[in-house]
N, C-alpha and C. Protein backbone atom coordinates (compact mmCIF):
# COMPACT_ATOMS: atom_id res chain seq x y z
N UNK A 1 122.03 152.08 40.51
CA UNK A 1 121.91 152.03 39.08
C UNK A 1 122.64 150.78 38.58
N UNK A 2 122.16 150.19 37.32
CA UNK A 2 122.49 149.41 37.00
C UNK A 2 122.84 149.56 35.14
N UNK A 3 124.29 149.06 35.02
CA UNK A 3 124.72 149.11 33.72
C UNK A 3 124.25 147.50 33.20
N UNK A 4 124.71 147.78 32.02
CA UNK A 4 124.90 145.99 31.05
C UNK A 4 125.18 146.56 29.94
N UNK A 5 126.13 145.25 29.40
CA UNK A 5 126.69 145.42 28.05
C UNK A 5 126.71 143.91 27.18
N UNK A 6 126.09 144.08 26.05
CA UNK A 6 125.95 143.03 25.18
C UNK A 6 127.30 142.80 24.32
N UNK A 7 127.82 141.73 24.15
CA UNK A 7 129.02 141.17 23.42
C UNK A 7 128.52 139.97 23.17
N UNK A 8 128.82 140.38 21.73
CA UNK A 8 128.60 139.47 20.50
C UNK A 8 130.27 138.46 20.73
N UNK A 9 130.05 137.19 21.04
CA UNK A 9 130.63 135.95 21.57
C UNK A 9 131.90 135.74 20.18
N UNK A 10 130.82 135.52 18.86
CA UNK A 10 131.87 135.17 18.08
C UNK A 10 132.56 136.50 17.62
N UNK A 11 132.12 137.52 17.56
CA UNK A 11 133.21 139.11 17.17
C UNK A 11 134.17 139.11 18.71
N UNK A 12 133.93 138.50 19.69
CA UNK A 12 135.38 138.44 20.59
C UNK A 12 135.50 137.33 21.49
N UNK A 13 136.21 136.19 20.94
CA UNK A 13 136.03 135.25 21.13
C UNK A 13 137.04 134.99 22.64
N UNK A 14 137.98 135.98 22.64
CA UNK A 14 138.32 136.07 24.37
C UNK A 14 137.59 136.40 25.16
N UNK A 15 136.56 137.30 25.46
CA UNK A 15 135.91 137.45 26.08
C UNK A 15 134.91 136.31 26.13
N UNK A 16 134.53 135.65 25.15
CA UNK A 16 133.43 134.34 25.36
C UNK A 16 134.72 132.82 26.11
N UNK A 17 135.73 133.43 26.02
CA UNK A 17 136.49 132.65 26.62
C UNK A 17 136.49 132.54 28.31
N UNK A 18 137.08 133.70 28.59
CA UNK A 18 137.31 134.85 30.03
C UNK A 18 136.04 134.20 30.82
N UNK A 19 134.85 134.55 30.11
CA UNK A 19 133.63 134.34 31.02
C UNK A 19 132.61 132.61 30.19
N UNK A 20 133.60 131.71 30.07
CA UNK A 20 133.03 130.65 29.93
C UNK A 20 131.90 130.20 28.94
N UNK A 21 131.66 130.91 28.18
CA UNK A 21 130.58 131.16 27.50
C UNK A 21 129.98 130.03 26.94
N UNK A 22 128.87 129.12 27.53
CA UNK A 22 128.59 127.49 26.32
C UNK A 22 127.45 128.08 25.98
N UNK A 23 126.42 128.81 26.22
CA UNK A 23 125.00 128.88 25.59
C UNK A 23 124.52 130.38 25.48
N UNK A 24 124.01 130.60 25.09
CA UNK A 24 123.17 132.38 24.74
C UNK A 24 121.90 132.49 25.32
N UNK A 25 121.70 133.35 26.09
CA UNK A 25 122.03 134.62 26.72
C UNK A 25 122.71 133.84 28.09
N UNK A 26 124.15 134.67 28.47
CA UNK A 26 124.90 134.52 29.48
C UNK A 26 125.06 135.86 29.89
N UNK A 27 124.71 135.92 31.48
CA UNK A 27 125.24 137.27 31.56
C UNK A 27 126.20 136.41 33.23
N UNK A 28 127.34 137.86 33.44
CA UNK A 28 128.08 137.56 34.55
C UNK A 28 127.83 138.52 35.19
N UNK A 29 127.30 139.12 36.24
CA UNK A 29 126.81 139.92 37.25
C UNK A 29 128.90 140.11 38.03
N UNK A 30 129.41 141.51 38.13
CA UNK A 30 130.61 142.17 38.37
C UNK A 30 131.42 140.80 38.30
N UNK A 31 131.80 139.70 37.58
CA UNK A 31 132.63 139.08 37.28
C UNK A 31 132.78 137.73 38.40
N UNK A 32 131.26 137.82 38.82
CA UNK A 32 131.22 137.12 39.76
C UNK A 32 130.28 136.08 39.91
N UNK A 33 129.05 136.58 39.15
CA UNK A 33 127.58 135.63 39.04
C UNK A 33 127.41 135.23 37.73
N UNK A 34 127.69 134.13 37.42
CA UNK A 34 126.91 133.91 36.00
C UNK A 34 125.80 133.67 35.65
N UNK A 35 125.08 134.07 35.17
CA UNK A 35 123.29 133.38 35.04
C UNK A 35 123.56 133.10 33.23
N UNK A 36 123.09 132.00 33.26
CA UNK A 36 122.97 131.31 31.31
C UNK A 36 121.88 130.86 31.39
N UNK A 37 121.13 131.43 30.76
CA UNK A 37 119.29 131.26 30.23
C UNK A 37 118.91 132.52 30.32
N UNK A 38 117.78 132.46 29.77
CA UNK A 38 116.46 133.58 30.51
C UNK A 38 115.99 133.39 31.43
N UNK A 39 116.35 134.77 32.44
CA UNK A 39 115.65 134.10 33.74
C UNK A 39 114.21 135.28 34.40
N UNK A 40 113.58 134.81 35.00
CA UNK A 40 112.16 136.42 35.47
C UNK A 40 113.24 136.72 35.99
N UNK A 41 112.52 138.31 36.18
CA UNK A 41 113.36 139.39 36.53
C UNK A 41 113.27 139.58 37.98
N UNK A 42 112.91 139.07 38.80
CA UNK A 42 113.02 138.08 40.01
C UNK A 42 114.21 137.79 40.64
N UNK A 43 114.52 136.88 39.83
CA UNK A 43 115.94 136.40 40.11
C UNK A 43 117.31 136.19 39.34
N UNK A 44 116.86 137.16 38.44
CA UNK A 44 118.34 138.04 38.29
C UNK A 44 118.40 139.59 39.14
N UNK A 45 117.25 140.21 39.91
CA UNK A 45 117.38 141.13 40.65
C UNK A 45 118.05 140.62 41.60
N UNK A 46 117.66 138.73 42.66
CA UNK A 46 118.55 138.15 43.71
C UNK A 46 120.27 138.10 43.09
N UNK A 47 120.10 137.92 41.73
CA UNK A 47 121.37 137.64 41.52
C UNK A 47 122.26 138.76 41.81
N UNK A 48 121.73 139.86 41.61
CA UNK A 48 122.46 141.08 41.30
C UNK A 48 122.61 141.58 42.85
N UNK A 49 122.00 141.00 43.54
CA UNK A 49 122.29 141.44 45.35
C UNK A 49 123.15 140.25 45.57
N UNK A 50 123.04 139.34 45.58
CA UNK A 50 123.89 138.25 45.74
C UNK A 50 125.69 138.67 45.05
N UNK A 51 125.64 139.39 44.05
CA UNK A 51 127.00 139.64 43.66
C UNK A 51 127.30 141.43 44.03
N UNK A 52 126.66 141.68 44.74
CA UNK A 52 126.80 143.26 45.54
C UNK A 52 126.91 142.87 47.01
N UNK A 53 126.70 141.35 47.35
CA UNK A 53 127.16 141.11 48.94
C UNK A 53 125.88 141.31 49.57
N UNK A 54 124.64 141.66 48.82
CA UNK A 54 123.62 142.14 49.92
C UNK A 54 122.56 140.65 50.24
């Protein structure tokens, strides 16, 4: 299973800190993968094995 959580950058601007934040949509896969763009769902599924070690 897979969670996600949306945070609004400027309502917490440490957290857009923490995880580097320069462009919208950024997501960080367990604090480990960053993907910034839209990407097919393709390869943010690789991403999400790639930051599970698989």
């Amino acid at each position: 299973m897979v969670t996600a959580e949306c945070i609004e950058a400027i309502e917490f601007p440490h957290l857009a800190n923490k995880y580097s934040v320069q462009g919208v949509p950024r997501a960080v896969i367990n604090d480990k993968v960053p993907l910034e763009g839209a990407y097919p769902e393709p390869m943010v599924v690789e991403a999400i094995k790639q930051a599970l070690g698989s």
